[in-house]
N, C-alpha and C. Protein backbone atom coordinates (compact mmCIF):
# COMPACT_ATOMS: atom_id res chain seq x y z
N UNK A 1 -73.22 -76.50 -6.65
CA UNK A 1 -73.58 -75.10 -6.77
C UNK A 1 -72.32 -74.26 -6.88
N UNK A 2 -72.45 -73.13 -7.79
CA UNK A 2 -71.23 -72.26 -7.82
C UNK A 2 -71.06 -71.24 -7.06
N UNK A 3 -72.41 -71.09 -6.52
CA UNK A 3 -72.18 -69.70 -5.46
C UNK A 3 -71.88 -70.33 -3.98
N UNK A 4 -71.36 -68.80 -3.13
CA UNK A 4 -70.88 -69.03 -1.88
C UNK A 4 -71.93 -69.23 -1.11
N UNK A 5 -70.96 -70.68 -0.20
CA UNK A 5 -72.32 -70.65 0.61
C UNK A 5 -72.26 -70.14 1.93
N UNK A 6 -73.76 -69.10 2.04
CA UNK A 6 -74.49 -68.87 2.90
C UNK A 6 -74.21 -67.23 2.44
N UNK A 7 -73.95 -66.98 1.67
CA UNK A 7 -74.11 -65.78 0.79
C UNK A 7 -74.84 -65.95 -0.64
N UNK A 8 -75.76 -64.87 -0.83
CA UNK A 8 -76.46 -64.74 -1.96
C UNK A 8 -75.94 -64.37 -3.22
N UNK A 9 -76.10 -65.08 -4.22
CA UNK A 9 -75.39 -64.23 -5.35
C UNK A 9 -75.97 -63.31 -5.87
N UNK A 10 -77.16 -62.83 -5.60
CA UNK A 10 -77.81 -61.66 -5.82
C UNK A 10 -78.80 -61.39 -4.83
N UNK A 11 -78.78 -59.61 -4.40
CA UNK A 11 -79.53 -59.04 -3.22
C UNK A 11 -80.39 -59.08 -4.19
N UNK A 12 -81.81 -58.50 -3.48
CA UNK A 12 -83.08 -57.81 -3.69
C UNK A 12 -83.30 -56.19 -3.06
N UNK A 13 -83.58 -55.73 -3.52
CA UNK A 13 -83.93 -54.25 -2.98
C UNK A 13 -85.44 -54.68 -2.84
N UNK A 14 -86.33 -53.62 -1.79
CA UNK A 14 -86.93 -54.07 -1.16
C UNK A 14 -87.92 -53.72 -2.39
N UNK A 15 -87.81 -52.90 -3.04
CA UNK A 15 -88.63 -52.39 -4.68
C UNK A 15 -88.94 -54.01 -5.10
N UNK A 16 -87.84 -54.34 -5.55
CA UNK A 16 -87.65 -55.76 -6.42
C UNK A 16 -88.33 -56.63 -5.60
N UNK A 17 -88.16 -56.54 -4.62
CA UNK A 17 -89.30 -58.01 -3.54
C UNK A 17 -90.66 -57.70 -3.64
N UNK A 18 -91.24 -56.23 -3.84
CA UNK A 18 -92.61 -56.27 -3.90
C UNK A 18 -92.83 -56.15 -5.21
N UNK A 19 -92.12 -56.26 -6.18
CA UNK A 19 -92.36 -56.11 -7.56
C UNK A 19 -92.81 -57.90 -7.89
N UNK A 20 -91.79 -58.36 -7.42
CA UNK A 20 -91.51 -60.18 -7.51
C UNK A 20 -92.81 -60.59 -7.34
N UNK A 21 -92.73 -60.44 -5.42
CA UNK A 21 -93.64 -61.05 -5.15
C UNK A 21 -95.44 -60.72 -5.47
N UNK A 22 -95.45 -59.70 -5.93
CA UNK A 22 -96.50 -59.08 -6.59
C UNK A 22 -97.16 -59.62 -8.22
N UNK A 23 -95.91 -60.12 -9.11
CA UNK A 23 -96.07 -60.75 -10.26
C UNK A 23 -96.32 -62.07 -9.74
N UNK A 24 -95.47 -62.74 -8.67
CA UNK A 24 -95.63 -63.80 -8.78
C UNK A 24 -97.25 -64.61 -8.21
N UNK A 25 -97.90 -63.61 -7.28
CA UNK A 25 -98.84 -64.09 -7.16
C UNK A 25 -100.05 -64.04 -8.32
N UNK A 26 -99.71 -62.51 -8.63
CA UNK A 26 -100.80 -62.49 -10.29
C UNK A 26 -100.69 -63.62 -10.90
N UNK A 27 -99.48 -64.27 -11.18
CA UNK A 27 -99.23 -65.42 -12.66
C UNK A 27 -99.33 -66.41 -12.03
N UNK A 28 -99.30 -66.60 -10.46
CA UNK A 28 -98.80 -67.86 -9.72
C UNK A 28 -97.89 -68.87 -10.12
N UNK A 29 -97.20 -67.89 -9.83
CA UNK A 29 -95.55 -68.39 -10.33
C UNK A 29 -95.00 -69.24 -9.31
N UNK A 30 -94.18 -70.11 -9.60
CA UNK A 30 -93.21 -70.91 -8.21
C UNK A 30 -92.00 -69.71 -7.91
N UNK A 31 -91.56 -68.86 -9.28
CA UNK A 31 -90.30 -68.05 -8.71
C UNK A 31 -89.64 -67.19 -10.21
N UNK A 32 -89.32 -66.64 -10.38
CA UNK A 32 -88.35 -65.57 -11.41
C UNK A 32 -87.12 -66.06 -11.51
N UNK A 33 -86.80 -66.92 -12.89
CA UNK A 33 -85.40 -67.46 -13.16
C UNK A 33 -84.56 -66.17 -13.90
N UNK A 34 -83.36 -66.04 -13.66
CA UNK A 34 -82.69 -64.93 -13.86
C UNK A 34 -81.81 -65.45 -14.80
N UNK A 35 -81.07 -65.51 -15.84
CA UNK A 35 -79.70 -66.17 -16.35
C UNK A 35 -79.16 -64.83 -17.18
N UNK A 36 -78.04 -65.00 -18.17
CA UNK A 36 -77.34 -64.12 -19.34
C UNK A 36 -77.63 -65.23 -20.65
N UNK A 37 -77.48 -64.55 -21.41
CA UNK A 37 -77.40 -65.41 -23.37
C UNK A 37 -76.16 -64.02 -23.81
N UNK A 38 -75.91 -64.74 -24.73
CA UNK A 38 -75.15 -63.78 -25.57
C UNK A 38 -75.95 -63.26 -26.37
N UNK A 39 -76.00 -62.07 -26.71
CA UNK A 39 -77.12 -61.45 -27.54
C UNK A 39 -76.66 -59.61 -27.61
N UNK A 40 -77.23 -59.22 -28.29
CA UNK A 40 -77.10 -57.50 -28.16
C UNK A 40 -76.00 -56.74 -28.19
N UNK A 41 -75.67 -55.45 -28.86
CA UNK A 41 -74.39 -54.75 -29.86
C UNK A 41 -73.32 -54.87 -28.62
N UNK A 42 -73.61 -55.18 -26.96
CA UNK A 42 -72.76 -55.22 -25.93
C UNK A 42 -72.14 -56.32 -26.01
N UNK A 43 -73.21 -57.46 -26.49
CA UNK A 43 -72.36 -58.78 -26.11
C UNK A 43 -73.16 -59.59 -25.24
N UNK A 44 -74.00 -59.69 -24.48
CA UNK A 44 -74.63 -60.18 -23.49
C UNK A 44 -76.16 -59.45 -22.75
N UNK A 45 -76.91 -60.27 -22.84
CA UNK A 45 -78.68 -59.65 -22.31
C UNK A 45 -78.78 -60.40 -20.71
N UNK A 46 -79.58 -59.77 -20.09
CA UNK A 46 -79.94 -60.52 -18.78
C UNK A 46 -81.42 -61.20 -19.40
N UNK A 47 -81.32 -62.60 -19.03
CA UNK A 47 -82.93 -63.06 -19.34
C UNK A 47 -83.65 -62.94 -18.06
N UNK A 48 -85.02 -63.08 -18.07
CA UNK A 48 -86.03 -63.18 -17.17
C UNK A 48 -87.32 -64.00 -17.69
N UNK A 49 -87.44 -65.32 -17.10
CA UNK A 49 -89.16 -65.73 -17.28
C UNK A 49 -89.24 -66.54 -15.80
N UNK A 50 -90.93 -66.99 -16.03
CA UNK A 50 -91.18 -67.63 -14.70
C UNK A 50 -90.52 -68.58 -14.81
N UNK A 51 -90.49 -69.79 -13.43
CA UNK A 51 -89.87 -71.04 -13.46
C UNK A 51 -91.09 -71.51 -12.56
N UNK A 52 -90.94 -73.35 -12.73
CA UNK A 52 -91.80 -74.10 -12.91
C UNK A 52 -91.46 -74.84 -11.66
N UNK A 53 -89.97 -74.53 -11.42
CA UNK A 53 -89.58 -75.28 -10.41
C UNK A 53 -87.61 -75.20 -10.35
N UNK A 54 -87.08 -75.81 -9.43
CA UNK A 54 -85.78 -75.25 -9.56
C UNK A 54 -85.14 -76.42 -9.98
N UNK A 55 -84.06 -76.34 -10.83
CA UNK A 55 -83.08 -77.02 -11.29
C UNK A 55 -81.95 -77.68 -10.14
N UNK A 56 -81.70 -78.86 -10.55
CA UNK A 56 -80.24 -79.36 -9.90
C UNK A 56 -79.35 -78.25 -9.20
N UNK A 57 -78.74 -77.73 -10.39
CA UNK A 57 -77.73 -76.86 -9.66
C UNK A 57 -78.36 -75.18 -9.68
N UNK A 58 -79.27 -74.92 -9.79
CA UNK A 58 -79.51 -73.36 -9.84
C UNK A 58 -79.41 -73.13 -8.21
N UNK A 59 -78.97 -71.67 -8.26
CA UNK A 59 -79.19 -70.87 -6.93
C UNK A 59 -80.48 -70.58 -6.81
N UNK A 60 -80.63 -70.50 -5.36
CA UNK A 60 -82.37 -69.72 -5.33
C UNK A 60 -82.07 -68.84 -4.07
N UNK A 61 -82.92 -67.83 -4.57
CA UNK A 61 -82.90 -66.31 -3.36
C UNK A 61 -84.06 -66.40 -3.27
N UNK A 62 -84.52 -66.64 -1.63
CA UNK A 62 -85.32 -66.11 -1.06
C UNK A 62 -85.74 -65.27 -0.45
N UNK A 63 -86.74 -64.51 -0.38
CA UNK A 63 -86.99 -62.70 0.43
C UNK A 63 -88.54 -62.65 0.43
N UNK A 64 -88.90 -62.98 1.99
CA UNK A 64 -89.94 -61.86 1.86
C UNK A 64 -90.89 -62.60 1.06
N UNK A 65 -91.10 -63.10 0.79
CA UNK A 65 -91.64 -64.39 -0.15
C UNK A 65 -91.46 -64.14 -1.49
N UNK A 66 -89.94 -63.06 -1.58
CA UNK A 66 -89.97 -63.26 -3.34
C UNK A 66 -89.06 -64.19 -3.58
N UNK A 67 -89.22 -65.15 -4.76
CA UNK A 67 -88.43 -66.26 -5.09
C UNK A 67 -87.30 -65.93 -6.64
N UNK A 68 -86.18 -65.57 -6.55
CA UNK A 68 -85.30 -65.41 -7.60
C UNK A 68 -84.89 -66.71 -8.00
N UNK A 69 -84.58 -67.80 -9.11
CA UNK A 69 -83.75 -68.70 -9.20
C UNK A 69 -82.73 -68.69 -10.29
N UNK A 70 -81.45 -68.79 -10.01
CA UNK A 70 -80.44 -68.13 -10.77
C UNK A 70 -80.09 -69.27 -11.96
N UNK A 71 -80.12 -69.38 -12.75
CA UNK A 71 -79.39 -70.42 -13.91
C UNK A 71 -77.54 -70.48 -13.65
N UNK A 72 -77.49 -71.97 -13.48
CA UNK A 72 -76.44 -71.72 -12.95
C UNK A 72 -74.91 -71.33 -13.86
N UNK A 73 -75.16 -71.08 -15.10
CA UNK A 73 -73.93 -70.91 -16.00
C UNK A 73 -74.24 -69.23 -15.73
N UNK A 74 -75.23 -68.30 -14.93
CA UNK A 74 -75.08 -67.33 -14.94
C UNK A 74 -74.58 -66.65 -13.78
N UNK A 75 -74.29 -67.23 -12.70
CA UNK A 75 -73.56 -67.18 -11.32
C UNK A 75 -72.73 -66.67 -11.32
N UNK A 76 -71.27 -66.48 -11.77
CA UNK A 76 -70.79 -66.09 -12.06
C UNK A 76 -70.44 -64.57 -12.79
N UNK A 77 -71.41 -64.55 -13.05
CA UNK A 77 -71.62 -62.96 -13.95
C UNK A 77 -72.71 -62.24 -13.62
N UNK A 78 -72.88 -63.12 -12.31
CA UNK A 78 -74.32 -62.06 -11.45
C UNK A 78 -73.72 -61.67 -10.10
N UNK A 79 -72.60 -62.62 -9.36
CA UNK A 79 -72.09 -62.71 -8.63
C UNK A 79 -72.46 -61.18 -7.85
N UNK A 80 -72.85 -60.60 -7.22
CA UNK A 80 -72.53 -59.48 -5.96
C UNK A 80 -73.51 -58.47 -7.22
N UNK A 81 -74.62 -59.01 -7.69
CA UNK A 81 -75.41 -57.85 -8.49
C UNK A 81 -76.41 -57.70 -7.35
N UNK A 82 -76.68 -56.53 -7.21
CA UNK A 82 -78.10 -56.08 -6.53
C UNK A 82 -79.41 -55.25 -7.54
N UNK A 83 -80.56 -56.53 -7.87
CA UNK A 83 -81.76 -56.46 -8.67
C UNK A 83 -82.55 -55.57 -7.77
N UNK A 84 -82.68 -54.50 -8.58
CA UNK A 84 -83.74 -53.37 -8.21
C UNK A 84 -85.07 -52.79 -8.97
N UNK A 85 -85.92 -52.54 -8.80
CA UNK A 85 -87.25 -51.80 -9.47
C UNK A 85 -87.51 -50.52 -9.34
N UNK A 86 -87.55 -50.23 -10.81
CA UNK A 86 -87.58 -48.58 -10.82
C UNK A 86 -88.43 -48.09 -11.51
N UNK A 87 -89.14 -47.13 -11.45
CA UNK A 87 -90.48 -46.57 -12.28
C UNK A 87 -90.07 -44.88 -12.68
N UNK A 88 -90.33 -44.44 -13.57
CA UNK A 88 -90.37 -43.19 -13.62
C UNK A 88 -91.59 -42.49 -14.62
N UNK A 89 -91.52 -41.43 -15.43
CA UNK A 89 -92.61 -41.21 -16.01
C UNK A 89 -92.50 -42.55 -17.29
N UNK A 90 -92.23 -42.75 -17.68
CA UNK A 90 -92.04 -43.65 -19.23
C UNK A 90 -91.66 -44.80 -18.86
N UNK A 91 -91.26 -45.30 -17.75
CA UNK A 91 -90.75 -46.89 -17.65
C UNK A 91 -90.99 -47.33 -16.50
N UNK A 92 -91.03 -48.56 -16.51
CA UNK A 92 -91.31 -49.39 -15.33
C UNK A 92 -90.70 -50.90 -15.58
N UNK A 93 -88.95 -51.01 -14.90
CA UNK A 93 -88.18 -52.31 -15.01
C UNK A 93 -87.76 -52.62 -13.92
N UNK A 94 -87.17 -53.45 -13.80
CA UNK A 94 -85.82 -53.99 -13.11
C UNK A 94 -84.69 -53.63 -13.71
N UNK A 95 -84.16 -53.13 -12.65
CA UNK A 95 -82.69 -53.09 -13.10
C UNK A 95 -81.58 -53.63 -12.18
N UNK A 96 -80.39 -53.71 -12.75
CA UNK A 96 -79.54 -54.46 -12.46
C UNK A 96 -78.18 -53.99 -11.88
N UNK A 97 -77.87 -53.95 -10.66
CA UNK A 97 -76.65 -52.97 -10.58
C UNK A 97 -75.23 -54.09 -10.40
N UNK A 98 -74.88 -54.28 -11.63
CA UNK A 98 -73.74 -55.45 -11.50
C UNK A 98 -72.24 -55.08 -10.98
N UNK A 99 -71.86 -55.63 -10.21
CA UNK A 99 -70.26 -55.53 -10.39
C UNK A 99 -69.03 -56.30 -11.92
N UNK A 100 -70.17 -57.24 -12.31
CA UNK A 100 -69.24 -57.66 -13.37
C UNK A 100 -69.82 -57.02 -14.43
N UNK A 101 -70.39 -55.89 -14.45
CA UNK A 101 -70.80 -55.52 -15.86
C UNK A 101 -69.53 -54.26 -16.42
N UNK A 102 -68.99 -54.37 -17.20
CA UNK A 102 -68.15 -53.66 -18.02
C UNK A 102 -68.35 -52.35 -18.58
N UNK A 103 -69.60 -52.58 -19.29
CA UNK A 103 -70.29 -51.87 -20.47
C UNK A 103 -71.50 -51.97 -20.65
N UNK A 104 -72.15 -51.30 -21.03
CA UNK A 104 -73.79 -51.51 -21.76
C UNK A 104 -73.91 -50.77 -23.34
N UNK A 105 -74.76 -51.03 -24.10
CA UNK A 105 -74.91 -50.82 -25.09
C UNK A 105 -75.47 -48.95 -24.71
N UNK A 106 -75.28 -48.27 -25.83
CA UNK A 106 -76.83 -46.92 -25.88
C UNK A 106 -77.72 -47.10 -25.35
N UNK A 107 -78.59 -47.84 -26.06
CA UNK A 107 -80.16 -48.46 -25.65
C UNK A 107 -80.34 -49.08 -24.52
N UNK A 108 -79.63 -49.37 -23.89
CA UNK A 108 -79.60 -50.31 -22.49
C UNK A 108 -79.98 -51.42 -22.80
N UNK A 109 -79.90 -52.71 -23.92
CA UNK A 109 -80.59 -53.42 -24.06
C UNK A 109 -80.01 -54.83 -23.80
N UNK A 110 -78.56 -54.36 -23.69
CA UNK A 110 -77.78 -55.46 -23.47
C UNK A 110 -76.31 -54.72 -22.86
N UNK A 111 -75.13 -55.83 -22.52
CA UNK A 111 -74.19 -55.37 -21.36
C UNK A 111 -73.12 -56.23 -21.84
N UNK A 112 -71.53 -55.60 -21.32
CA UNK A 112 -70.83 -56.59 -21.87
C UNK A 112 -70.28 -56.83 -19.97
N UNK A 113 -70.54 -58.16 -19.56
CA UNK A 113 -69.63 -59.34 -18.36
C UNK A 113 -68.57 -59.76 -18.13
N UNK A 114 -68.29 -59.65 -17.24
CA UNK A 114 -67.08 -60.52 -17.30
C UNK A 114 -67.02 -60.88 -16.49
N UNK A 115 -66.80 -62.74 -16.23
CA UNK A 115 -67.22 -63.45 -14.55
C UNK A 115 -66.60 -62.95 -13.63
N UNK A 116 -66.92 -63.23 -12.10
CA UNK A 116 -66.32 -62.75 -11.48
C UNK A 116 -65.19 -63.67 -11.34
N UNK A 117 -64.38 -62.52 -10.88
CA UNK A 117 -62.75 -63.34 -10.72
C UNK A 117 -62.36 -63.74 -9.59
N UNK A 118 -61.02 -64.50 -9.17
CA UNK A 118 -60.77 -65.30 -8.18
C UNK A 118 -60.72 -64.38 -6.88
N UNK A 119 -60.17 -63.20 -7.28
CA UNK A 119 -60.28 -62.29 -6.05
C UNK A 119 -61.25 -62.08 -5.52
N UNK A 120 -62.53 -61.32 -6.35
CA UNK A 120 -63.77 -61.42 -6.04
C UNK A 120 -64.45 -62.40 -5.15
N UNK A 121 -63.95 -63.37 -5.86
CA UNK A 121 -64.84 -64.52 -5.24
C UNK A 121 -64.50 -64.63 -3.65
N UNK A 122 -63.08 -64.54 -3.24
CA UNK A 122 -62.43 -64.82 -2.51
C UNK A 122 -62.91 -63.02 -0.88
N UNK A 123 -63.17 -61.92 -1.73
CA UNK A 123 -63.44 -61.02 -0.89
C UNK A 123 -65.08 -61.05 -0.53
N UNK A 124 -65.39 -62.34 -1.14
CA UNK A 124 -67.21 -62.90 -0.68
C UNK A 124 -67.21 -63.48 0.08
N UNK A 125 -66.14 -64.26 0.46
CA UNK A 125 -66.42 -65.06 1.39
C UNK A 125 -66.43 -64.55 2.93
């Protein structure tokens, strides 16, 4: 595993735990896999679908009975993000408050990363 252990590589806001755990019982999901792709005018998208079950090396956040499981080539570039849920008149997402995020596109549709670095890593522990 790439993340620290007995630290999370990503919080939940308490929004995001009843959002989670709220989808996940509708779909009866095992948990919400989180990763990055390269994609979008930034450079990089956050993905989201259900998971079936957890991988070898993925992280998994537990809360409250919401289940996050992190892809693990995305650890690194999620490192110290806190996933939140926000509604207003016109939208209803998750959002993402990263420390390794750089940039975002206009549209919000994508972000430019950059892993976290040795220091970082090192002021997690």
């Amino acid at each position: 595993m790439f993340g620290i252990p007995g630290k999370a590589p990503v919080t939940l806001t308490p929004r995001a735990v009843t959002q989670i755990t709220r989808l996940m019982a509708r779909d009866g999901a095992f948990g919400l896999k989180l990763g990055v792709k390269k994609g979008g005018c930034a450079g990089m998208e956050y993905t989201m679908d259900w998971a079936a079950d957890v991988g070898k090396f993925d992280e998994v956040v537990e809360q409250d009975g919401a289940r996050v499981i992190i892809d693990p080539q995305a650890v690194l570039y999620l490192l110290g993000t806190e996933m939140d849920y926000k509604t207003d008149k016109l939208s209803a997402q998750f959002v993402f408050n990263n420390p390794n995020q750089t940039s975002a596109c206009g549209c919000g549709e994508s972000v430019n990363l950059t892993p976290a670095n040795k220091d970082r890593l090192e002021a997690a522990k």
